[in-house]
C-alpha atoms as a PDB file:
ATOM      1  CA  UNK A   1      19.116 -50.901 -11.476  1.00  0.00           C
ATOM      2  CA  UNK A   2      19.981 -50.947 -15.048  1.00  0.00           C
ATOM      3  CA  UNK A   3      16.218 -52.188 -15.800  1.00  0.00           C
ATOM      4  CA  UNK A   4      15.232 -48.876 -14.139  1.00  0.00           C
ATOM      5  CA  UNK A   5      17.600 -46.702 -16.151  1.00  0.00           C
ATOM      6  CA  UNK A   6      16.810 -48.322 -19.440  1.00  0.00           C
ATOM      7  CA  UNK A   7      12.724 -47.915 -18.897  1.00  0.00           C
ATOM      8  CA  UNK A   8      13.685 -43.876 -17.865  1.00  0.00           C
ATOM      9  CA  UNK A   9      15.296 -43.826 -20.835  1.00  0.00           C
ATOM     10  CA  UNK A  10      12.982 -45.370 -22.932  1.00  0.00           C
ATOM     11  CA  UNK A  11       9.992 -43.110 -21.148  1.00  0.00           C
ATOM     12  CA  UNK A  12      12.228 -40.495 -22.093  1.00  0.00           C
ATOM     13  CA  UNK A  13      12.200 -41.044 -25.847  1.00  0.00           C
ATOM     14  CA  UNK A  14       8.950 -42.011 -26.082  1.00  0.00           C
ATOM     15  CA  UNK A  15       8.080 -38.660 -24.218  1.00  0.00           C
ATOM     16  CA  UNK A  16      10.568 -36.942 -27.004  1.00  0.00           C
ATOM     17  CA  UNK A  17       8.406 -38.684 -29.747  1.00  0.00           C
ATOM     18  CA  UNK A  18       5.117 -37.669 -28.715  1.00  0.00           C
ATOM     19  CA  UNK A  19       5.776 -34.049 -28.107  1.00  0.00           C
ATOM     20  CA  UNK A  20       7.858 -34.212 -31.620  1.00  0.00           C
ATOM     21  CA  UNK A  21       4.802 -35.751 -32.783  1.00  0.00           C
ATOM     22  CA  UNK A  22       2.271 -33.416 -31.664  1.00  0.00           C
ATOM     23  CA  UNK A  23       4.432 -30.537 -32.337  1.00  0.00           C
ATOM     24  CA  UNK A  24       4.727 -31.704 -36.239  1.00  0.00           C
ATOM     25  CA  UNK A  25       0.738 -32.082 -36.506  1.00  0.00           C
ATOM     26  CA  UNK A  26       0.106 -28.755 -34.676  1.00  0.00           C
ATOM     27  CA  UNK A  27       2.783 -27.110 -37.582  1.00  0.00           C
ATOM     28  CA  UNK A  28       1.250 -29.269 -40.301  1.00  0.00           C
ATOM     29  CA  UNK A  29      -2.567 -27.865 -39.224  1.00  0.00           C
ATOM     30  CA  UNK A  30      -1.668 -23.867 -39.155  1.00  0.00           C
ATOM     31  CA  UNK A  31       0.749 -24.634 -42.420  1.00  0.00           C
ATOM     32  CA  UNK A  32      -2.597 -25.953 -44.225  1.00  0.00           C
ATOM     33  CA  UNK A  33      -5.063 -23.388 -42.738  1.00  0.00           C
ATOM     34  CA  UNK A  34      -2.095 -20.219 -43.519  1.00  0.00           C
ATOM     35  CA  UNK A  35      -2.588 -21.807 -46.811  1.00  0.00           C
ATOM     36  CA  UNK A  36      -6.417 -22.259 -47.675  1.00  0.00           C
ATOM     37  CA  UNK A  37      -6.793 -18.545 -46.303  1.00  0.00           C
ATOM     38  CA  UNK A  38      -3.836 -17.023 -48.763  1.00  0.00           C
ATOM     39  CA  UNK A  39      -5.727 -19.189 -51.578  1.00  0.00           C
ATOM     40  CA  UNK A  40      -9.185 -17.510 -50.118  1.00  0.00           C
ATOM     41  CA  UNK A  41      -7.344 -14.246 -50.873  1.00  0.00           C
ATOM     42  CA  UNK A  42      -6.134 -14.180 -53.478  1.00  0.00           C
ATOM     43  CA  UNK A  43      -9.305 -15.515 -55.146  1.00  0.00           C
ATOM     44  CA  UNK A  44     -11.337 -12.646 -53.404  1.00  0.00           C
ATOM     45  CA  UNK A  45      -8.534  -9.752 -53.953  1.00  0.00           C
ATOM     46  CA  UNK A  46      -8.427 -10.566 -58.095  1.00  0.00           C
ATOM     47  CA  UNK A  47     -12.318 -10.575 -58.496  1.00  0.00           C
ATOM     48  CA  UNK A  48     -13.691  -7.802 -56.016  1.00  0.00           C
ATOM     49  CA  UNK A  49     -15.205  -5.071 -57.191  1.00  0.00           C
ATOM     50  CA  UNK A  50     -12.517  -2.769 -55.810  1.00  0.00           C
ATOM     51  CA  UNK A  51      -9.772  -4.928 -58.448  1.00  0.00           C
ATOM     52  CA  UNK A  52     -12.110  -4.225 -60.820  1.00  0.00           C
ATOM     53  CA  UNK A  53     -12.238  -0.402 -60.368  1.00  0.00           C
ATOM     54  CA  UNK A  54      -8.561  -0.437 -60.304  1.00  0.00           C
ATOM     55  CA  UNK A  55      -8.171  -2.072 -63.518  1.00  0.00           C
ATOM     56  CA  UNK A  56     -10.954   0.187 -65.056  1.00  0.00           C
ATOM     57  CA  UNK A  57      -9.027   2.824 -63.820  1.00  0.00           C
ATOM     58  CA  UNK A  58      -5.771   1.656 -64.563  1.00  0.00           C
ATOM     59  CA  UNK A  59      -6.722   0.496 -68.221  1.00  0.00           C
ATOM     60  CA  UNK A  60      -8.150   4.123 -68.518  1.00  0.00           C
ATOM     61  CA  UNK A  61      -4.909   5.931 -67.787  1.00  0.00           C
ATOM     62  CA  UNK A  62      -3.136   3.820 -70.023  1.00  0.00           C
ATOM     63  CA  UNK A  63      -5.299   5.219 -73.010  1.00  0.00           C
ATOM     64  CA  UNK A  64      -4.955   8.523 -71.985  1.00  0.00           C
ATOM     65  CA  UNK A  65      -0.815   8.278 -71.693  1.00  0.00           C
ATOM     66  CA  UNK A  66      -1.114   7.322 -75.226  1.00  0.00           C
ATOM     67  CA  UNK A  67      -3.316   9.798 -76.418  1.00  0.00           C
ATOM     68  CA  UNK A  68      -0.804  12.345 -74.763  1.00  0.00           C
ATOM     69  CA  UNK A  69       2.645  10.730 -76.234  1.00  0.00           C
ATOM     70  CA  UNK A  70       1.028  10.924 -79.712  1.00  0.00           C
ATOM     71  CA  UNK A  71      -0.068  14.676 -79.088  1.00  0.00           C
ATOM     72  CA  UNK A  72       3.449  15.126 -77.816  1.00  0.00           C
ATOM     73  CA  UNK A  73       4.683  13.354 -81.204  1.00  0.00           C
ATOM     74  CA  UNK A  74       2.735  15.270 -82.901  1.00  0.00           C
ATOM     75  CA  UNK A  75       4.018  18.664 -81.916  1.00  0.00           C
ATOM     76  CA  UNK A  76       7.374  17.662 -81.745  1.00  0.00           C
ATOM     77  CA  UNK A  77       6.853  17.007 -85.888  1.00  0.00           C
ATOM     78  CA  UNK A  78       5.249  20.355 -86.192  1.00  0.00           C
ATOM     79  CA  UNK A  79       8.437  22.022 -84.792  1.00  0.00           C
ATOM     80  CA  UNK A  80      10.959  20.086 -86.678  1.00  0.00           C
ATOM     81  CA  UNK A  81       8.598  21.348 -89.972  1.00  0.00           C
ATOM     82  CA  UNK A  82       8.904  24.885 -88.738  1.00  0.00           C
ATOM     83  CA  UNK A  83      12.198  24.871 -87.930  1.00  0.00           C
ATOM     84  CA  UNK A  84      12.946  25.911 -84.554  1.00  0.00           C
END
């Protein structure tokens, strides 16, 4: 009787360690592929052409809000001058 209880519970861990054990490499493959696809990504995302356009764009508005704060400058120095 005891022999029987000991090889159920043996089974029984051995049953625990396998399904541990398949659970772990099942996490360990979709961990792996999550992470070649985010790497995928975020090579794609920084070099597409629409990235590009942005930072045209972006680079573009920067030189303009420049232009405009020393035009602003500029008239702010006038008034001072003039006295208002």
């Amino acid at each position: 009787m005891k022999n029987d209880e000991s090889d159920l519970a043996l089974s029984m861990n051995q049953s625990l360690a396998n399904k541990f054990e398949r659970l772990y490499k099942e996490e360990k493959d979709k961990r792996q592929f999550a992470e070649g696809e985010l790497s995928l990504i975020k090579g794609i995302g920084m070099n597409s052409p629409e990235m590009r356009s942005l930072k045209k764009e972006l680079n573009e508005v920067k030189e303009d809000n420049k232009k405009l704060a020393n035009q602003i400058n500029e008239m702010i120095s006038r008034l001072r001058d003039a006295s208002f």
